[in-house]
Protein backbone atom coordinates (compact mmCIF):
# COMPACT_ATOMS: atom_id res chain seq x y z
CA UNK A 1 101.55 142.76 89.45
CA UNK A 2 101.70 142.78 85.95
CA UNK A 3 105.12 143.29 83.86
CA UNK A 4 105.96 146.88 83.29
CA UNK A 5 105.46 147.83 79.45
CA UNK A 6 109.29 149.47 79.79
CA UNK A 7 110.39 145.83 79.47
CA UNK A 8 111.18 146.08 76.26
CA UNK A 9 111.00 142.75 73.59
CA UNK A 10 113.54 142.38 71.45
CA UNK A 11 114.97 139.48 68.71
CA UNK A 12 116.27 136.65 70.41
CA UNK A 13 119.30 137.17 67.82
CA UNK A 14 120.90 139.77 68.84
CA UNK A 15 124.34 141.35 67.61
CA UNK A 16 127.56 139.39 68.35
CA UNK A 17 130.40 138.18 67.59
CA UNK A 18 130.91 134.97 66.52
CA UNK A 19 133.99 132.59 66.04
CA UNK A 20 131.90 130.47 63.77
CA UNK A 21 129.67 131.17 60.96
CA UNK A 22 127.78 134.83 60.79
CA UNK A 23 124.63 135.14 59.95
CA UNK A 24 122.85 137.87 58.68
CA UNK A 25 124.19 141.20 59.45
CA UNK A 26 126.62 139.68 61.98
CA UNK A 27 123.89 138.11 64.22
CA UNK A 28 124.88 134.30 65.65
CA UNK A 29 123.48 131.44 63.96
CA UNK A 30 121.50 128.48 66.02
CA UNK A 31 124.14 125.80 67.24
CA UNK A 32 126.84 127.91 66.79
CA UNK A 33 129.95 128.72 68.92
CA UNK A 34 130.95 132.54 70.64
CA UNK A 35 134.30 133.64 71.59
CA UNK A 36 134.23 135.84 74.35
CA UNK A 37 137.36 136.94 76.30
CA UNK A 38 139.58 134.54 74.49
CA UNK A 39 137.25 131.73 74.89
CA UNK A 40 134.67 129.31 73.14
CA UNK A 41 131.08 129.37 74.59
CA UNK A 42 128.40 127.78 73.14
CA UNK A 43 125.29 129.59 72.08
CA UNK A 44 122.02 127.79 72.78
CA UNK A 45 120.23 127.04 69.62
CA UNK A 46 117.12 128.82 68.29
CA UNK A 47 114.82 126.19 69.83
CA UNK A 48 116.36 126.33 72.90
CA UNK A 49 116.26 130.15 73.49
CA UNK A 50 112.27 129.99 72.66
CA UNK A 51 112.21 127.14 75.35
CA UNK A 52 114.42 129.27 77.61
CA UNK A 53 111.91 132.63 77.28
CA UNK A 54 109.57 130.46 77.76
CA UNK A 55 110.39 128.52 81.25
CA UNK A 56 111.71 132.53 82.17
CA UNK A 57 108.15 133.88 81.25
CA UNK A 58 106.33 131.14 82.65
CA UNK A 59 108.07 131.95 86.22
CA UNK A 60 107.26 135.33 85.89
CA UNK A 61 103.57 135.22 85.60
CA UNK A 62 102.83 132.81 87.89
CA UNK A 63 105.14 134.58 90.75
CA UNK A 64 102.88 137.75 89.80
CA UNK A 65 99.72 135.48 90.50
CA UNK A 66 100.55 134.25 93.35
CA UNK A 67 101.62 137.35 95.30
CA UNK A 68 99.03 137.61 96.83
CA UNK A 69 99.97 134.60 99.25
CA UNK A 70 102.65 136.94 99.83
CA UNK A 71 100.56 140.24 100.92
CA UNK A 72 98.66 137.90 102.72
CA UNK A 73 101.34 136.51 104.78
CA UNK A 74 101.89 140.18 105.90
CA UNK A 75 98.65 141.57 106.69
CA UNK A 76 99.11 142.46 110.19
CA UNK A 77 100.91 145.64 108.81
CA UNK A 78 98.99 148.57 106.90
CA UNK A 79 98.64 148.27 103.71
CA UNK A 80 100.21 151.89 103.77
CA UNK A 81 103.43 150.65 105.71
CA UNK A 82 103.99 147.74 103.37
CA UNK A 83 103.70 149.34 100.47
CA UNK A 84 106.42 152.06 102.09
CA UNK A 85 108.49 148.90 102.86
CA UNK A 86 108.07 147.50 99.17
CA UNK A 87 109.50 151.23 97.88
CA UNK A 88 112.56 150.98 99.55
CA UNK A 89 113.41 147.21 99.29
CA UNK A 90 112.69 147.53 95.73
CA UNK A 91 114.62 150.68 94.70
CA UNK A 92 117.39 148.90 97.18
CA UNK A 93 117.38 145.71 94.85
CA UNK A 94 117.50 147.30 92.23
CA UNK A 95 120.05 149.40 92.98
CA UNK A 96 122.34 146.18 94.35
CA UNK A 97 121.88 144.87 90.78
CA UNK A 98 122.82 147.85 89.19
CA UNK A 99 125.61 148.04 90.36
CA UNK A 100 126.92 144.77 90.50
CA UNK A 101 126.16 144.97 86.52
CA UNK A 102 127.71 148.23 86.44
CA UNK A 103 124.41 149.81 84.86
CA UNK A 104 124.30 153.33 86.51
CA UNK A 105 125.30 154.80 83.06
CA UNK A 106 121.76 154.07 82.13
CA UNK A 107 120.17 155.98 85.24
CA UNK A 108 122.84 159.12 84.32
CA UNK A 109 121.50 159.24 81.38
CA UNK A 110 117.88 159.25 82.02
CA UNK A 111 118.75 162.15 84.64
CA UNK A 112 120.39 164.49 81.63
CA UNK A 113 116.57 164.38 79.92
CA UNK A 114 114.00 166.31 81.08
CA UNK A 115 111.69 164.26 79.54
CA UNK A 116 112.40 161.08 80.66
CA UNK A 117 112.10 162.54 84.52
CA UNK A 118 109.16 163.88 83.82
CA UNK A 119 108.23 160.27 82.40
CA UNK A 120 109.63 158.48 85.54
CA UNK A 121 107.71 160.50 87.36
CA UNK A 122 104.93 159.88 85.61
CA UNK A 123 105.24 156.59 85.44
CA UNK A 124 106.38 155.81 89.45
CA UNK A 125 103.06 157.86 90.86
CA UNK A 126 101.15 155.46 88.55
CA UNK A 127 102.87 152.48 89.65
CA UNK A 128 102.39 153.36 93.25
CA UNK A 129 98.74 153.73 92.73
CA UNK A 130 98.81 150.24 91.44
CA UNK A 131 100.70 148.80 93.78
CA UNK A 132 98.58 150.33 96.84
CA UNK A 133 94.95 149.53 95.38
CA UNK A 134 96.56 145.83 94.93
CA UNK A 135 98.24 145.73 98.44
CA UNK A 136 94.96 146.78 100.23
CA UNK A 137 92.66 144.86 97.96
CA UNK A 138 94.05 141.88 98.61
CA UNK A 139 94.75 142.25 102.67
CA UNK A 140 90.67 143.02 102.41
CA UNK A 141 89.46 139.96 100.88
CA UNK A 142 89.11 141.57 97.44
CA UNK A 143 91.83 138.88 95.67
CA UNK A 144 88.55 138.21 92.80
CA UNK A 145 88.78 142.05 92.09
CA UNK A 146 92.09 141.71 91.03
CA UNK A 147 92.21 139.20 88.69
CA UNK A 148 88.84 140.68 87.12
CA UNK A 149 91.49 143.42 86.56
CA UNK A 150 93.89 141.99 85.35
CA UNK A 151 91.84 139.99 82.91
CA UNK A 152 90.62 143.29 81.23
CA UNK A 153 93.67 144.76 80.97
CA UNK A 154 95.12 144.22 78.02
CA UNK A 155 91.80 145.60 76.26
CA UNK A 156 91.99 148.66 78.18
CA UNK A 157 95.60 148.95 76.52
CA UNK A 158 93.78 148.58 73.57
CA UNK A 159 91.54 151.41 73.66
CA UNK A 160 94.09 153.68 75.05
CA UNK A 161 96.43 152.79 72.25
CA UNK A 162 93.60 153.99 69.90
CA UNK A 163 92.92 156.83 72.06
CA UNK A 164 96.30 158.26 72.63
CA UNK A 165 98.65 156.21 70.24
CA UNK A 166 96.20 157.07 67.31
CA UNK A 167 96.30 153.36 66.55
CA UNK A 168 92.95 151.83 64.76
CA UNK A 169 90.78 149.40 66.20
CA UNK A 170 90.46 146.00 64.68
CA UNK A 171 86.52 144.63 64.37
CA UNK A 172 86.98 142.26 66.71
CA UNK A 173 89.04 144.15 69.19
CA UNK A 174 85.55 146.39 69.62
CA UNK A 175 83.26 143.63 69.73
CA UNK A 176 85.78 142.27 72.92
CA UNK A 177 86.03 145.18 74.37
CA UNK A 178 82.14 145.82 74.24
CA UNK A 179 81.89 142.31 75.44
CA UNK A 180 84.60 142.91 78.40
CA UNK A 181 82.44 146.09 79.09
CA UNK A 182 79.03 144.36 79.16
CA UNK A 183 80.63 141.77 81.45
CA UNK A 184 81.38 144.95 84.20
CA UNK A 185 78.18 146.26 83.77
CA UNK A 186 75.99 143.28 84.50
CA UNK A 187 78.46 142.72 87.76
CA UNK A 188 77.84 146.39 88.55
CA UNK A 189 73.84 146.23 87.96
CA UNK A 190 73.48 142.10 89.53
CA UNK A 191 75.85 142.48 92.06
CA UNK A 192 75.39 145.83 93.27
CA UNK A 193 78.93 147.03 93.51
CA UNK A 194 80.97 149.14 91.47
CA UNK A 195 84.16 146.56 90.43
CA UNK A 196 86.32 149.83 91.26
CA UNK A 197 89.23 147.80 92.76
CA UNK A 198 89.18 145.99 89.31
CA UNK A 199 88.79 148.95 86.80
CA UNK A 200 91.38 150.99 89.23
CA UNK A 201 93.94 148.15 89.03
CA UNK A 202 93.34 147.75 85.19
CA UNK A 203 93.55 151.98 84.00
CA UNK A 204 96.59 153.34 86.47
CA UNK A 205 98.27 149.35 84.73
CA UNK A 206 97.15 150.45 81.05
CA UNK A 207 98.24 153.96 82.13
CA UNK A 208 101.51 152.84 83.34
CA UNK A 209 101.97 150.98 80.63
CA UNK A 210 101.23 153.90 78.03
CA UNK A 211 103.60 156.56 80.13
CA UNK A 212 106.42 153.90 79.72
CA UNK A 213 106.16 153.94 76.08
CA UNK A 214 107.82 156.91 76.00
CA UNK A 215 110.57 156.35 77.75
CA UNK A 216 113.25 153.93 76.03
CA UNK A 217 114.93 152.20 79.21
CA UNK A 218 114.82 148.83 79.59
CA UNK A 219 113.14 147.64 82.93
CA UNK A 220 115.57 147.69 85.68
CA UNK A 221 116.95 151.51 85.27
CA UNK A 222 113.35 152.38 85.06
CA UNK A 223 112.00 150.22 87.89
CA UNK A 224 115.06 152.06 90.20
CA UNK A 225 113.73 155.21 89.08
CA UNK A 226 110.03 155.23 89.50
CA UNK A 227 110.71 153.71 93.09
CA UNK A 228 113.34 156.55 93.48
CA UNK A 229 110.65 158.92 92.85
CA UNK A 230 108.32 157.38 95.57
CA UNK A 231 111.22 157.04 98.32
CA UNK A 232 111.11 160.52 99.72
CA UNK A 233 107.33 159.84 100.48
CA UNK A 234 108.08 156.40 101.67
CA UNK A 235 110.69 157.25 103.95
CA UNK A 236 108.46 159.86 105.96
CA UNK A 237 105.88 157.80 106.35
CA UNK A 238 108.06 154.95 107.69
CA UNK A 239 109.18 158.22 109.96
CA UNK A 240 106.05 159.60 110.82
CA UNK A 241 104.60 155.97 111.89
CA UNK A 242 108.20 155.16 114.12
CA UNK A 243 108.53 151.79 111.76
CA UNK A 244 112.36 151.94 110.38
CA UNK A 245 112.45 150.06 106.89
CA UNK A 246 114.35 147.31 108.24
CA UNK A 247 111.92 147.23 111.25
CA UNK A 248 108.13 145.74 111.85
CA UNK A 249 105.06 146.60 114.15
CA UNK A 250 106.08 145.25 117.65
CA UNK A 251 102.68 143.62 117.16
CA UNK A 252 103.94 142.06 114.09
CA UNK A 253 105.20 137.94 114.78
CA UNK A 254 108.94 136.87 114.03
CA UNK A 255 109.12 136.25 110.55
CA UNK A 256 107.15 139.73 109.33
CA UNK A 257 110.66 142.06 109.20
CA UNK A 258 112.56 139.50 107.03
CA UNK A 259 109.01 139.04 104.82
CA UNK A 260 109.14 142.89 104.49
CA UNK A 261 112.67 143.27 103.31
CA UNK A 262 112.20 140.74 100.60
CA UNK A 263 109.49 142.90 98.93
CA UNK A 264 112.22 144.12 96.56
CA UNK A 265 113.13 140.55 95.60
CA UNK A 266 109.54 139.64 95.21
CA UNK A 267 109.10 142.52 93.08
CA UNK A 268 112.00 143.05 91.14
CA UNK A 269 112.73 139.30 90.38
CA UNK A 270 110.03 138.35 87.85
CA UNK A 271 110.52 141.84 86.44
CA UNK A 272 113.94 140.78 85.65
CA UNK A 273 113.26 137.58 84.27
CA UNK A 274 110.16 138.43 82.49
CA UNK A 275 112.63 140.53 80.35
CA UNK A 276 115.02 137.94 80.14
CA UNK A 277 112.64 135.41 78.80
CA UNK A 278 110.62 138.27 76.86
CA UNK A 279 113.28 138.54 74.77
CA UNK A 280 113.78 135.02 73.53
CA UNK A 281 109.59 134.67 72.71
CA UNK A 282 107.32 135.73 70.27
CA UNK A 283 104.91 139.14 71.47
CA UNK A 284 101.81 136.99 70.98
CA UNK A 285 103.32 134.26 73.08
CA UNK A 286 103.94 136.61 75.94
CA UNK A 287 100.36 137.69 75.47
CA UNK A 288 98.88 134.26 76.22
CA UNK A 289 100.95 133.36 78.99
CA UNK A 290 100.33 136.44 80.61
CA UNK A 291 97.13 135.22 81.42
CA UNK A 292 98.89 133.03 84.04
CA UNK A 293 98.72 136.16 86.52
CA UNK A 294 94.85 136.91 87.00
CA UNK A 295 94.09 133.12 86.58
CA UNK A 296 96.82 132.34 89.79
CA UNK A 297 94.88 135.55 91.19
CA UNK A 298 91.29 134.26 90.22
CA UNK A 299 92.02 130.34 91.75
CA UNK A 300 93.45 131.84 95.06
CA UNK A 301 90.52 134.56 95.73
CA UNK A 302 87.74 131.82 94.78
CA UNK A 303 88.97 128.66 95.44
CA UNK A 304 91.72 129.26 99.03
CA UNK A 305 90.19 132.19 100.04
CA UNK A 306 86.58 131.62 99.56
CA UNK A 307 85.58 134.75 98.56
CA UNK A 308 82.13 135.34 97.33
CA UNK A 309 81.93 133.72 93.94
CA UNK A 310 77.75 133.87 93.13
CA UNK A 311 75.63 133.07 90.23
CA UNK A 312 76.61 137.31 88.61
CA UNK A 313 80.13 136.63 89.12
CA UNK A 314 80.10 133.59 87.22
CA UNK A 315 78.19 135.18 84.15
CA UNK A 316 80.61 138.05 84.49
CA UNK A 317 83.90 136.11 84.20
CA UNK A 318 82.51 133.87 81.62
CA UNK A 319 81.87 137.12 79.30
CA UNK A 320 85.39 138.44 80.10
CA UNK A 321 86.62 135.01 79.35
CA UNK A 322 85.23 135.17 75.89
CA UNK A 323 86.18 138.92 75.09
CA UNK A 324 90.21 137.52 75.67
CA UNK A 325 89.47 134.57 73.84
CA UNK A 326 88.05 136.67 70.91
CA UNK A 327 90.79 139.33 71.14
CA UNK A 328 93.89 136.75 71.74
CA UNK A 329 92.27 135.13 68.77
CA UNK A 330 92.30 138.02 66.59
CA UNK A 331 95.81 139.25 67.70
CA UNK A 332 97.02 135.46 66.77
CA UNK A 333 95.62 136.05 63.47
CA UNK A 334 97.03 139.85 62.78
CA UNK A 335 100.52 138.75 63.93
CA UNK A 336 100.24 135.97 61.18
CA UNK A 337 98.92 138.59 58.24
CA UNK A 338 101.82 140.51 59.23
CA UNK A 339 104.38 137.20 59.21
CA UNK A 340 103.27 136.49 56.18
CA UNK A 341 103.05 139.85 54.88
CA UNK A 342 107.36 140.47 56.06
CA UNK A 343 107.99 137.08 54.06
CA UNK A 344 106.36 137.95 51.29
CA UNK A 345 108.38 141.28 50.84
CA UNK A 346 111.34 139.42 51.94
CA UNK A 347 110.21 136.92 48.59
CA UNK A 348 110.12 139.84 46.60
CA UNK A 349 113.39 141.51 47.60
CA UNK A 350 115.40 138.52 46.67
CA UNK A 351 113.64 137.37 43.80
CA UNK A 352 114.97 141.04 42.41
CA UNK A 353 118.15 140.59 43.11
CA UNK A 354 118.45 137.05 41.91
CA UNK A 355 116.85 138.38 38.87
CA UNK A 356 119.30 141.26 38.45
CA UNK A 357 121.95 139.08 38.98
């Protein structure tokens, strides 16, 4: 699945202290040296962190599109079971992690808000809806439904940004996602099916991702709290079906019970270093490699799956192809306008005090 939107971005200069140089407002300069606990470390340059996000990114993106191999490798066991499984390996994980980086604070302090439970909660009933539709799509033969999903996405963010957020539309944000929208309507009318694995994949995501805005916790607290929400459910229905978390259907071969404990790794390692390399890019740069995900998705379902991929599919894809292209496009250009827009204030402000000085 996608990256949750709680994974927050930030500068890939961040606050520290240096033994060198400073830079501006104490941040470390490329090339330069830290001293932490009595010693010298070097701090990778500027070019390296981008090529560092990057690689970290990169990984990310294409673990999310190829889980499905994963699911797939599984599918003797309900759909219902293994996502129970995933819940409690995952909010295990997580929970290993947090404490070995002695994080917990974070969680305490999320309990002492009201809000952010009622966020969390939110949040981990969305992400289990998610994670189910994509579980049983996938063990059903519907791996093309997903990517579709995927792919239209980030426009459905769009919309409910400008919806909820009260943010404006761009021109050519509406003509994408009128184009993205077209593209699901000829499927619906030529192929006569409803894409609902597709749309339901792409709203309770864009949902998600909209709940999480609220909530300022980086990814890990928040991924051990949504899961901690769904464990009480998960946990009787590993009861009520006889199937222990650490156990498999006797029908199940060997390997299954080892497969289904390393759901949490599966699903909480490219969430970790998604924000580990998020935080070293550029936003648009995340935005075109996450395109990695329903293109792994989209090459599995078609191409080593064989799913049906007729004449209305093709047209489809090819019109949600060209909606991304148009709105990646268009966010390239409006994160320029806005570069350029920062440097030219940035101008300003020190031409005045060059002036006044």
């Amino acid at each position: 699945m996608m990256p949750p939107a709680g994974a927050s971005v930030a500068p890939a200069c961040r606050p520290f202290s240096l033994c060198g140089g400073r830079g501006a407002r104490g941040r470390r300069c490329p090339g330069s040296a830290a001293r932490v606990a009595g010693e010298t470390i070097p701090v990778p340059s500027a070019h390296g962190q981008v090529r560092i996000g990057v690689a970290a990114a990169v990984f990310a993106f294409v673990t999310w599109g190829l889980l499905p191999v994963y699911w797939k490798a599984i599918a003797v066991v309900p759909p219902a079971e293994i996502m129970a499984h995933r819940i409690v390996w995952t909010m295990l994980f997580a929970a290993a992690v947090l404490g070995a980086t002695r994080r917990f604070g974070e969680v305490a302090a999320a309990l002492r808000s009201p809000r952010a439970l009622a966020t969390f909660i939110g949040a981990g009933l969305l992400l289990g809806a998610n994670w189910f539709t994509f579980i049983t799509a996938v063990n059903t033969g519907r791996v093309f439904q997903c990517s579709l999903g995927y792919y239209i996405n980030p426009l459905v963010n769009v919309a409910l940004g400008c919806l909820f957020l009260k943010e404006r539309f761009r021109p050519w944000q509406l003509v994408a996602i009128a184009l993205a929208a077209a593209g699901v309507a000829y499927l619906t009318a030529c192929g006569g099916e409803f894409p609902s694995i597709a749309l339901i994949l792409a709203l309770t995501f864009a949902f998600y991702s909209l709940v999480r805005k609220t909530a300022c916790y980086e990814a890990l607290p928040g991924l051990f709290l949504e899961t901690a929400v769904l464990l009480a459910p998960a946990l009787a229905y590993l009861a009520w079906v006889g199937a222990a978390p650490w156990a498999a259907p006797e029908r199940a071969p060997a390997h299954v019970p080892a497969l289904l404990a390393g759901t949490g790794i599966v699903t909480a390692l490219p969430l970790l270093t998604f924000a580990f390399g998020a935080r070293r890019i550029r936003l648009t740069t995340v935005g075109f490699i996450q395109y990695l995900t329903p293109t792994g998705m989209f090459l599995l379902g078609v191409l080593a799956y064989k799913e049906e991929f007729a004449r209305h599919h093709r047209i489809a894809i090819v019109m949600i192809w060209t909606a991304l292209v148009l709105y990646s496009l268009d966010a390239v250009r409006a994160a320029r306008g806005g570069a350029a827009a920062r440097d030219g204030a940035a101008a300003a402000g020190g031409g005045g005090e060059r002036r006044e000085a």
